[in-house]
Structures are given as structure tokens and as C-alpha cells.
C-alpha atoms as a PDB file:
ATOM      1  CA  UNK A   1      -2.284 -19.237   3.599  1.00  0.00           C
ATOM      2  CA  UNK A   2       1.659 -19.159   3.049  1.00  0.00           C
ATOM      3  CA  UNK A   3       1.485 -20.938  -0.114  1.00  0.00           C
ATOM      4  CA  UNK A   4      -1.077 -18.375  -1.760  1.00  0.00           C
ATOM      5  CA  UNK A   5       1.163 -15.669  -0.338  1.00  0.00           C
ATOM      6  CA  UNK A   6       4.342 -17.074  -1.719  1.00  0.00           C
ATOM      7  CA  UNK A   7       2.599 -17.618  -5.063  1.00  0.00           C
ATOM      8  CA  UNK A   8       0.783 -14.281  -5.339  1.00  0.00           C
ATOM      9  CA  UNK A   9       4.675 -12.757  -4.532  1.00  0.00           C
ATOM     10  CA  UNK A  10       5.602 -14.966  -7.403  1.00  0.00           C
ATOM     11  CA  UNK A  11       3.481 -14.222  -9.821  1.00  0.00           C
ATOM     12  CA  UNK A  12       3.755 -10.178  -9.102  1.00  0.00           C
ATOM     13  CA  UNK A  13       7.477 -11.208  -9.979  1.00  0.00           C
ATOM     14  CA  UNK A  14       6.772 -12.974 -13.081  1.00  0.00           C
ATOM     15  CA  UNK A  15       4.205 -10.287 -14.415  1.00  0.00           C
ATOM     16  CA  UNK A  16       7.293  -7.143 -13.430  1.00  0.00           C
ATOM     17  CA  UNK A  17       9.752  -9.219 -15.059  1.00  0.00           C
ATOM     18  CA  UNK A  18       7.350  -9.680 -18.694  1.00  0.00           C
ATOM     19  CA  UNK A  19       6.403  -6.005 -17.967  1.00  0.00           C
ATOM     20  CA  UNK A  20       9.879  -4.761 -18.237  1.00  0.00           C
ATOM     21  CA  UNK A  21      10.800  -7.035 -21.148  1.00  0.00           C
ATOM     22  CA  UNK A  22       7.579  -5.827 -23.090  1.00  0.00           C
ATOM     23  CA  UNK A  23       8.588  -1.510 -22.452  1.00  0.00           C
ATOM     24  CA  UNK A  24      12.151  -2.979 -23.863  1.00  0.00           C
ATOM     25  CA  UNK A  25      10.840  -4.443 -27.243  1.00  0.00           C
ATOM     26  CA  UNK A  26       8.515  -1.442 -27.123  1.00  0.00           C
ATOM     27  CA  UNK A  27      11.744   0.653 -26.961  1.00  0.00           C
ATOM     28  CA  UNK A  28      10.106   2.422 -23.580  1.00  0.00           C
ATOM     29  CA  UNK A  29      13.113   0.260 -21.380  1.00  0.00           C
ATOM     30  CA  UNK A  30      15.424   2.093 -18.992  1.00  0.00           C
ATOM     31  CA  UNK A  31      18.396   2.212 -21.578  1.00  0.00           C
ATOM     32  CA  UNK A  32      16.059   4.017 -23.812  1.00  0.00           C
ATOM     33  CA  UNK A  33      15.509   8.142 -24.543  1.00  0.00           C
ATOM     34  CA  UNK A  34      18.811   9.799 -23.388  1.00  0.00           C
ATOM     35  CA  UNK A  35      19.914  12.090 -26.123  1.00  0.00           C
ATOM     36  CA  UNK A  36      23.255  13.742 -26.454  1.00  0.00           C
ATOM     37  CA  UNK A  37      24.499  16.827 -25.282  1.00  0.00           C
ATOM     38  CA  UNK A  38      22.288  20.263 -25.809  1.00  0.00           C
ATOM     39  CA  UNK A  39      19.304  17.908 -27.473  1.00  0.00           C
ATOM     40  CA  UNK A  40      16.143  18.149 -25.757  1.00  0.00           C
ATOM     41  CA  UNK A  41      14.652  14.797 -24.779  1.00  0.00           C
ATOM     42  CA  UNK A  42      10.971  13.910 -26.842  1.00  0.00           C
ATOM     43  CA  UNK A  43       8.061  13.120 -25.134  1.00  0.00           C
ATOM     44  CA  UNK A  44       9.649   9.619 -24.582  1.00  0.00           C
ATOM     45  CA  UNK A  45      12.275  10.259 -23.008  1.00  0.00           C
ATOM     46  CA  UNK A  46      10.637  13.141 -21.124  1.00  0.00           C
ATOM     47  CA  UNK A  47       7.683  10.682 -19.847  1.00  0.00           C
ATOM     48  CA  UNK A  48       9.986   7.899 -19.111  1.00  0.00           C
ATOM     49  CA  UNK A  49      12.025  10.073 -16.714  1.00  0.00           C
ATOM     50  CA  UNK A  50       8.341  11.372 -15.026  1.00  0.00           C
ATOM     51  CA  UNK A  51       7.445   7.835 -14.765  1.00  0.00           C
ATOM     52  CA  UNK A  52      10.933   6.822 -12.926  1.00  0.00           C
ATOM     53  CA  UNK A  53      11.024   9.918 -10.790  1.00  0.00           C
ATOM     54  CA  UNK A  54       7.530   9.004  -9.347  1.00  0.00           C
ATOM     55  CA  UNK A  55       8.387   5.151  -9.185  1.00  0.00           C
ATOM     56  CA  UNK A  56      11.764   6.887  -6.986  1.00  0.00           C
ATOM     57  CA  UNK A  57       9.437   9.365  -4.862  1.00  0.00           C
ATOM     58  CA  UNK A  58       7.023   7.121  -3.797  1.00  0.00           C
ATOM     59  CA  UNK A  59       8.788   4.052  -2.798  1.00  0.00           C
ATOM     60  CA  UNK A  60       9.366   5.321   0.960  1.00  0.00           C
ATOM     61  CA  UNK A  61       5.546   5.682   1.035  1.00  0.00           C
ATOM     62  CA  UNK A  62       4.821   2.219  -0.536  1.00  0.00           C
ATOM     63  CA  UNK A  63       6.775   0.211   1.479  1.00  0.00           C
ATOM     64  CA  UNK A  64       5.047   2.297   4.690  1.00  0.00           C
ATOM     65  CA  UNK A  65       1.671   0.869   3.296  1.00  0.00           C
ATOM     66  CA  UNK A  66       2.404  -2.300   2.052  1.00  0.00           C
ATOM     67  CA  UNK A  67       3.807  -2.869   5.638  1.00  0.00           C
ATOM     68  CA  UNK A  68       0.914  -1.844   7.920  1.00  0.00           C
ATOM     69  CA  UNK A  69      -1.345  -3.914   5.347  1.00  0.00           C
ATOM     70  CA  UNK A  70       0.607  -6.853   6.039  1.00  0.00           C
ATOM     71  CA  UNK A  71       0.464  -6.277  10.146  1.00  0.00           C
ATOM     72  CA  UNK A  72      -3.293  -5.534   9.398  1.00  0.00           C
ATOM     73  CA  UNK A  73      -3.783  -8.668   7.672  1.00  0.00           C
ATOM     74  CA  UNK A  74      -1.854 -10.881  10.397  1.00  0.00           C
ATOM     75  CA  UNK A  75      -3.771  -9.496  13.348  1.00  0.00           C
ATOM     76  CA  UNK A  76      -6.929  -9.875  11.959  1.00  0.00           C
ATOM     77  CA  UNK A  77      -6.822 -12.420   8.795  1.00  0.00           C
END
């Protein structure tokens, strides 16, 4: 049971990591789509930022789940 844990949480790692890589050769990374001063950001740039904001918002509420699913899945396999 520990070992598929530890290897699922390894493999979510693995996948995030090649994820981010693969929005960087994309050019959709995090260093990407900030214009200068008085531009207005493209639709990149403009759905990048959506796309962190959310990711920012609903951490608090992910962790909240991902918690009582773990307690749920310890009290009753």
C-alpha cells in the first residue's frame, strides 16, 4: 500500500515536472507573456495569468480535499 502511494506521488511529480518543461518549449512557461509598460497583454499572456490566478485561488480548497480524502481512505481503505 505505501509503495503504490509513494510511487503514484512520484509519478504525479515526474508528469508536473515534463508538464512544465513542455508549456516552456511551447513558450506558455511562467517567464513568458509580460509586455512592457502601457502594452496590453495578448490572449497569452492574458490566459496564462487566468490560469495562475485560479491555480493561486484554489489551492486552500485543494489541499482541504485532498486531506479529508486521505483520512477517508485510511479509515476505511
Amino acid at each position: 500500500m505505501h509503495k503504490d502511494i509513494l510511487f503514484s506521488f512520484a509519478e504525479e511529480a515526474k508528469r508536473t515536472v515534463l508538464f512544465a518543461r513542455f508549456l516552456r518549449n511551447v513558450g506558455w512557461g511562467t517567464e513568458q507573456g509580460i509586455g512592457g509598460f502601457g502594452e496590453e497583454p495578448g490572449i497569452k499572456a492574458q490566459l496564462m495569468n487566468l490560469i495562475r490566478s485560479v491555480r493561486t485561488v484554489m489551492r486552500v480548497p485543494l489541499i482541504a480535499v485532498n486531506s479529508i480524502t486521505v483520512v477517508l481512505l485510511l479509515l476505511f481503505g
